[in-house]
Each structure stands twice: as structure tokens, then as C-alpha cells.
Protein backbone atom coordinates (compact mmCIF):
# COMPACT_ATOMS: atom_id res chain seq x y z
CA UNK A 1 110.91 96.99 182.91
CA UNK A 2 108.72 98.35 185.81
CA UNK A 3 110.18 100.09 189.08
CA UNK A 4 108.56 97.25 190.94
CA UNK A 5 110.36 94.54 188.45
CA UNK A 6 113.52 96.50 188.99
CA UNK A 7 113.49 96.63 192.98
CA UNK A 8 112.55 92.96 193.42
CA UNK A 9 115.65 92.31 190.79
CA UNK A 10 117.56 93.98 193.08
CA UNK A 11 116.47 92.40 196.42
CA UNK A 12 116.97 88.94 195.35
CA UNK A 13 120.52 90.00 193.75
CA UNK A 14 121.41 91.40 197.26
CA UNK A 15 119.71 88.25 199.33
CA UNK A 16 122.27 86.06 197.31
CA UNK A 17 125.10 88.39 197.87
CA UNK A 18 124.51 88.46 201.18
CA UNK A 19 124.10 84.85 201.55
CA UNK A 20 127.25 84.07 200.22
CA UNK A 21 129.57 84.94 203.38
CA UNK A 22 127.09 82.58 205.37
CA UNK A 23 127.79 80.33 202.74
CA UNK A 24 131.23 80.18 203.10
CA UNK A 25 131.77 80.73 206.42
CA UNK A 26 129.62 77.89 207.72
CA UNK A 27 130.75 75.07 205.38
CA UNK A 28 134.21 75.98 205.16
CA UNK A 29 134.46 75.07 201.60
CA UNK A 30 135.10 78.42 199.52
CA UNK A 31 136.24 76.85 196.35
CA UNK A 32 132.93 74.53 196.19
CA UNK A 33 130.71 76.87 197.05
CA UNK A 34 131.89 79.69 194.87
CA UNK A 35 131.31 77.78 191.99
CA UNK A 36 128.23 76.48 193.00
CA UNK A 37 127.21 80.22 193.19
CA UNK A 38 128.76 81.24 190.44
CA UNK A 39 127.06 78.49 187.99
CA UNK A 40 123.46 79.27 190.31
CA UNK A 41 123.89 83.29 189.60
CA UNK A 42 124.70 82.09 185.64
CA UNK A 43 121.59 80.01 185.41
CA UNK A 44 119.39 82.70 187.49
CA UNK A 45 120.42 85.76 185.71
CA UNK A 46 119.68 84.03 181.87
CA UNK A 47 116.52 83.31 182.95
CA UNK A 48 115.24 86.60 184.89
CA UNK A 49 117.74 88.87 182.41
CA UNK A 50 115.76 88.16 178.78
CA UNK A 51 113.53 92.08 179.29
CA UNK A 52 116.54 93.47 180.47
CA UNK A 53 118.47 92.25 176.94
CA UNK A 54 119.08 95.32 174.35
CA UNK A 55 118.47 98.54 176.33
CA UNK A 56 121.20 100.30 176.90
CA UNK A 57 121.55 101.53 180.72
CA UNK A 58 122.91 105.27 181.81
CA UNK A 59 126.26 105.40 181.47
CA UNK A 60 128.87 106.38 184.49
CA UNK A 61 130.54 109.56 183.79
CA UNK A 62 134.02 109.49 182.01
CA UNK A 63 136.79 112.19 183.03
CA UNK A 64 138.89 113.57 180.05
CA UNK A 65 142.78 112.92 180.38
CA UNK A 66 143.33 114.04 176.89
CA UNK A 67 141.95 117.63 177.61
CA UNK A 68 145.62 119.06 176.06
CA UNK A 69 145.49 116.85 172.67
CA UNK A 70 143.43 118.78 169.47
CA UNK A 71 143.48 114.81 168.24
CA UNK A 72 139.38 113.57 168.81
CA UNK A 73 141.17 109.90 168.72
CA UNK A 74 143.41 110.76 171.47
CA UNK A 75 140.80 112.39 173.60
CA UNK A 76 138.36 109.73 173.07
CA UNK A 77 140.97 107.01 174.09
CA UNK A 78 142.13 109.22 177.12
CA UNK A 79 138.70 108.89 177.97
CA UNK A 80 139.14 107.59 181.84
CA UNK A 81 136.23 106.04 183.65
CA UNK A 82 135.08 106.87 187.21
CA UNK A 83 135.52 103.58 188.31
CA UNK A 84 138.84 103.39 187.95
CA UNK A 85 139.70 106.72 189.76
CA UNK A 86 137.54 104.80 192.59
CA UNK A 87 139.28 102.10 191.70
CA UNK A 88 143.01 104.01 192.67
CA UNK A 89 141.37 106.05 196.02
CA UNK A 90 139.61 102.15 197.05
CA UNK A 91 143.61 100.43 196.99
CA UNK A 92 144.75 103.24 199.01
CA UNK A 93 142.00 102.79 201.80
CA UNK A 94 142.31 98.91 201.31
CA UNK A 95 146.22 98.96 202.22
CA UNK A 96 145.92 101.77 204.98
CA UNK A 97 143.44 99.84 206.35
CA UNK A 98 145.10 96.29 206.67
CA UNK A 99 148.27 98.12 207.37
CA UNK A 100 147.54 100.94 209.74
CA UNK A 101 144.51 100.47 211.74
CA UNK A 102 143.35 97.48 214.19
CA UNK A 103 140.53 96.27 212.08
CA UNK A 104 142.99 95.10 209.36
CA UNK A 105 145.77 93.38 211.80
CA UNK A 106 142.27 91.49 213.10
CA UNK A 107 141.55 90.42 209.68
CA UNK A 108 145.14 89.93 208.64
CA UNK A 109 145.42 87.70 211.83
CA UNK A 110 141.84 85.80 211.13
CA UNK A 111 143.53 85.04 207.88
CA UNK A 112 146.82 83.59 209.39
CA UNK A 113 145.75 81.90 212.35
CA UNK A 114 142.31 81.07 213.43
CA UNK A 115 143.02 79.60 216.51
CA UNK A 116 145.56 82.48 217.20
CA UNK A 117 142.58 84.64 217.16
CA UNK A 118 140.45 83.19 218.99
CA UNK A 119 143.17 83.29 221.82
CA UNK A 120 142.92 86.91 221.75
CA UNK A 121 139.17 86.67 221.54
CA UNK A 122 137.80 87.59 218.41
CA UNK A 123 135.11 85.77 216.89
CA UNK A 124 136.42 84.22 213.56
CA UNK A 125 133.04 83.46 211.76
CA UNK A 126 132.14 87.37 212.41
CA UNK A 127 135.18 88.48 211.17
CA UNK A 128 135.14 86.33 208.25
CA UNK A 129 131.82 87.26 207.93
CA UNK A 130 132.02 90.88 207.11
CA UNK A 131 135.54 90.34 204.74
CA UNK A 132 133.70 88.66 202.31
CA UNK A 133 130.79 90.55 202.40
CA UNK A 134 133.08 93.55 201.99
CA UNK A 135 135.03 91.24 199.15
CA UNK A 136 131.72 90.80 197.74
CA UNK A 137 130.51 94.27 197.55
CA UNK A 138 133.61 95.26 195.27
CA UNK A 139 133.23 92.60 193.38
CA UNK A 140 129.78 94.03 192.66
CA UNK A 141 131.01 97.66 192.06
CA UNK A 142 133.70 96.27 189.63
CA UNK A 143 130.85 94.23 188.02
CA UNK A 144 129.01 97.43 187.24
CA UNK A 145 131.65 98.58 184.67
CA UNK A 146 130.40 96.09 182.25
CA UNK A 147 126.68 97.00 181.87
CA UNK A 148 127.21 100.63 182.94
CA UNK A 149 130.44 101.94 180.83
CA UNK A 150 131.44 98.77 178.78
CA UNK A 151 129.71 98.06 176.65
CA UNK A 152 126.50 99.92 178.56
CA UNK A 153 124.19 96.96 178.27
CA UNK A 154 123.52 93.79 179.64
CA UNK A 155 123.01 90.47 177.78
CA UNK A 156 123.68 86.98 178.44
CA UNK A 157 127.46 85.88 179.54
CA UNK A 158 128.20 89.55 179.85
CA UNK A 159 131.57 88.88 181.64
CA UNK A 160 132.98 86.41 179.76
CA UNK A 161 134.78 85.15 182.45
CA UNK A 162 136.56 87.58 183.84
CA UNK A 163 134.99 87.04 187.59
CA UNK A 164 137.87 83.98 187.31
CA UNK A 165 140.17 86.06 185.57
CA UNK A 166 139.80 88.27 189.08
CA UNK A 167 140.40 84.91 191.31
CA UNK A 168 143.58 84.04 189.17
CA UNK A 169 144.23 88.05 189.51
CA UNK A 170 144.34 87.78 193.36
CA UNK A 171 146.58 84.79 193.05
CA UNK A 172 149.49 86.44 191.29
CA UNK A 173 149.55 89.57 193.24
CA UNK A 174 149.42 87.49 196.36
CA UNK A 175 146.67 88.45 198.25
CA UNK A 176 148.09 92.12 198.32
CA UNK A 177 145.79 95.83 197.15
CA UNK A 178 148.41 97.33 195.42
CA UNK A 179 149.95 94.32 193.34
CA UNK A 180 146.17 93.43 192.20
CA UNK A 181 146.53 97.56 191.31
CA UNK A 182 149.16 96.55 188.91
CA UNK A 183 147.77 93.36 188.16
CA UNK A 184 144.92 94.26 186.83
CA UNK A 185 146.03 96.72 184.40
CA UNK A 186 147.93 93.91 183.03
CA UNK A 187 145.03 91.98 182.60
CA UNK A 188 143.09 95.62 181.27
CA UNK A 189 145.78 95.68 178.63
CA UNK A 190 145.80 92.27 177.53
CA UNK A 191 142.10 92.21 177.29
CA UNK A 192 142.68 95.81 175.28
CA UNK A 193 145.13 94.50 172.63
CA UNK A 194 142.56 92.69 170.20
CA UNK A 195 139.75 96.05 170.05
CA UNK A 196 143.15 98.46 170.11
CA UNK A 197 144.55 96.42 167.28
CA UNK A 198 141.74 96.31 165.32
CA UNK A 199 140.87 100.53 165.62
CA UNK A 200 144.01 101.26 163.63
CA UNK A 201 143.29 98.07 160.80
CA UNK A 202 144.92 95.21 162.41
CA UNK A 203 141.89 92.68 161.48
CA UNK A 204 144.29 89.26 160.52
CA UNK A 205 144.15 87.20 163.84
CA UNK A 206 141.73 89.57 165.84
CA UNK A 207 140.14 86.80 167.71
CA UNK A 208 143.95 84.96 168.52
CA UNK A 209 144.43 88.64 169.93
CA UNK A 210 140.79 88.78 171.81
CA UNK A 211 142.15 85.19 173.55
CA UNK A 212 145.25 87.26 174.68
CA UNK A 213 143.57 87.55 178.82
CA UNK A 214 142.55 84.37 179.14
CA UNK A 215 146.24 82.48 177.75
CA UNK A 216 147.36 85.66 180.58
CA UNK A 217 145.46 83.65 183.28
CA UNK A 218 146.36 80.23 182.31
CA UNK A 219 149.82 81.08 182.14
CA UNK A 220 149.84 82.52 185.54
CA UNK A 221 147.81 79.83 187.31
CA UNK A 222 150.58 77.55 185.70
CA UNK A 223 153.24 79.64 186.90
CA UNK A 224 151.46 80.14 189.78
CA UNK A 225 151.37 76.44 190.65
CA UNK A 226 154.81 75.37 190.88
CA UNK A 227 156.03 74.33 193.91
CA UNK A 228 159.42 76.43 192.73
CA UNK A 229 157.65 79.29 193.15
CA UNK A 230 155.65 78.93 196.37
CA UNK A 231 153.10 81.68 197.33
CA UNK A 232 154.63 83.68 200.54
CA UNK A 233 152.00 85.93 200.76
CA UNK A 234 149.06 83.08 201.10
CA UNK A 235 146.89 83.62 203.89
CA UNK A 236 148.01 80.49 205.78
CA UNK A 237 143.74 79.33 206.84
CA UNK A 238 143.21 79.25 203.15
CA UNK A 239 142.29 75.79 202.48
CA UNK A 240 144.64 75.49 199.28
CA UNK A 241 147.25 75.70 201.75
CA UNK A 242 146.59 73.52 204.29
């Protein structure tokens, strides 16, 4: 694929990214629109993605927990990506900021009370605005594991869902960074268990095991949905809970 072919990729992928938040914050209607733009980026990347099907991209750099083991299968699966080390430093800044500084009591407010806000005079739609943009540009960074660590390539119906694993994700650890920490690496070990399994010879039932995150996310937007069990840290301008 040319440089040319490769920037122009990348200039439509970021004129859709950014349109999103306009998207949303215009219409009001997240849950529509996010799966209107989830089925339109589907559709768009099968039909611009066939060059970019087979070669295998650089891969991010790895850093070596298993440094102290002589065992090359224990190194190898101590093997810990960069992302995730971002992953740990991004929660951090994510909490301070909605904890500790004014920008995050704005947004944590927005997210509350919209007419609260604009008592106090902050422009909701701005402020909206630039959240989901920010939402959307970690999204995109944690989208980059797949065709840049694992597996290291692109091809059609690379993530395999797991953008709505993420949204049922968010759910259970109730809108907060550091329960979606701990969330997720539920979610990283169920999705684990069927290629971990099958290293050490565990072949009978592999694909029962490979279905292990997605039963995970059913079961917790079941659980999830009981009115027994009522989500107290819902942003109260969420539509779902209006």
C-alpha cells in the first residue's frame, strides 16, 4: 500500500472519529447512533481493508516480566505489552483527573445534571464534545492492540466484538477508571482461557472455551439489568436512565 493510500486511510478514519461527538451530541441519541457507526465503520473498513489483508504490521514493543525464570515458556507468557503499562499510567490520570482537578468535577457535573451546569455556565454540548472525543481516542489506542501486538495483522471482523464487550465493560464497573481496570482483566482472562488451554493440550471443547467472554458479557448485561441491582454509579443525563 502506498504512503499516499495510507495517509488518506488515515484522514477519513480520523474525519469519522471526529464526527462522532457531533454526532452524538447534536441528536442526543448515543445508543442509535453508535450503532449506526459502528455497522457504517464495519461496512467501510471491509471494503477499503482487502490490500491491507495478510501483511503483518510492526509490532509494539513487549517488556519482559519473566526476566528471573530460565523457563522460555514462562518468559514468553510474561511477555507484557506496552499498552497495557499505558493502559495502568492512563487509569491513574483518568481518576486524578475526574477526582482532583476542575476539569473532571465539570465533566462529572455535565454528566449528572445538564441543567445544573448550565446554571453555573458551562456550555454542555462543548463539554460533551471533547469527553467523547477523548472517549473516542482511547478507544482507538485500545483498538491498536489487535493489528499491532495481537495477532499483528488486520483482516476482516478483526475484533470480534469486543468494541461491545467494552460498552458492557463500562456497565459493570459503573462508569468508574479503576473498576473498568479490574474489569477488563476479567474480560482479558476469560478471553485467555480457550488459547491458554489449548498451549498445554486441552483441545476437547476449545471453541465452548473461546465463547467463555462473550457468555461473560451476557451474563453481566443480565445481571446488570435487574432492577434488584440498580446502577448507583450511572451518570444520571444518560438516556438509559431517564
Amino acid at each position: 500500500m502506498s504512503a499516499a493510500g495510507g495517509v488518506a486511510l488515515g484522514v477519513l478514519g480520523g474525519a469519522i472519529r471526529i464526527s462522532t461527538p457531533f454526532l452524538f451530541v447534536s441528536l442526543g441519541e448515543c445508543l442509535t447512533v453508535g450503532i449506526a457507526l459502528m455497522l457504517f465503520g464495519v461496512g467501510l473498513a471491509f471494503f477499503l481493508g482487502k490490500p491491507l489483508i495478510g501483511p503483518t504490521a510492526p509490532h509494539l514493543p513487549a517488556v519482559s516480566a519473566g526476566w528471573w525464570s530460565s523457563s522460555a515458556q514462562l518468559r514468553s507468557a510474561l511477555q507484557i505489552n506496552a499498552l497495557f503499562v499505558l493502559g495502568l499510567l492512563t487509569t491513574a490520570a483518568v481518576r486524578f483527573l475526574l477526582r482532583r482537578t476542575r476539569w473532571g468535577l465539570v465533566i462529572r457535573t455535565v454528566g449528572e445534571s445538564a441543567d445544573a451546569s448550565r446554571a453555573m455556565g458551562y456550555d454542555v454540548a462543548r463539554v460533551r464534545l471533547f469527553a467523547t472525543m477523548a472517549g473516542g481516542f482511547l478507544a482507538g489506542v485500545g483498538g491498536s492492540f489487535l493489528s499491532l501486538y495481537y495477532p499483528g495483522s488486520w483482516n476482516e471482523g478483526l475484533s470480534s466484538g469486543q468494541g461491545l464487550m467494552a460498552v458492557a465493560l463500562v456497565i459493570f464497573a459503573r462508569w468508574d477508571p479503576v473498576r473498568c481496570l479490574l474489569a477488563s482483566l476479567l474480560f482479558g482472562g476469560a478471553s485467555a482461557l480457550g488459547p491458554a488451554l489449548q498451549s498445554v493440550g486441552v483441545t476437547s471443547g476449545y471453541y465452548l472455551f473461546n465463547a467463555a467472554p462473550y457468555a461473560l458479557t451476557l451474563a453481566i448485561i443480565i445481571a446488570t439489568s435487574s432492577r434488584d441491582r440498580a446502577l448507583h454509579g450511572q451518570p444520571a443525563e444518560l438516556r438509559v436512565a431517564r
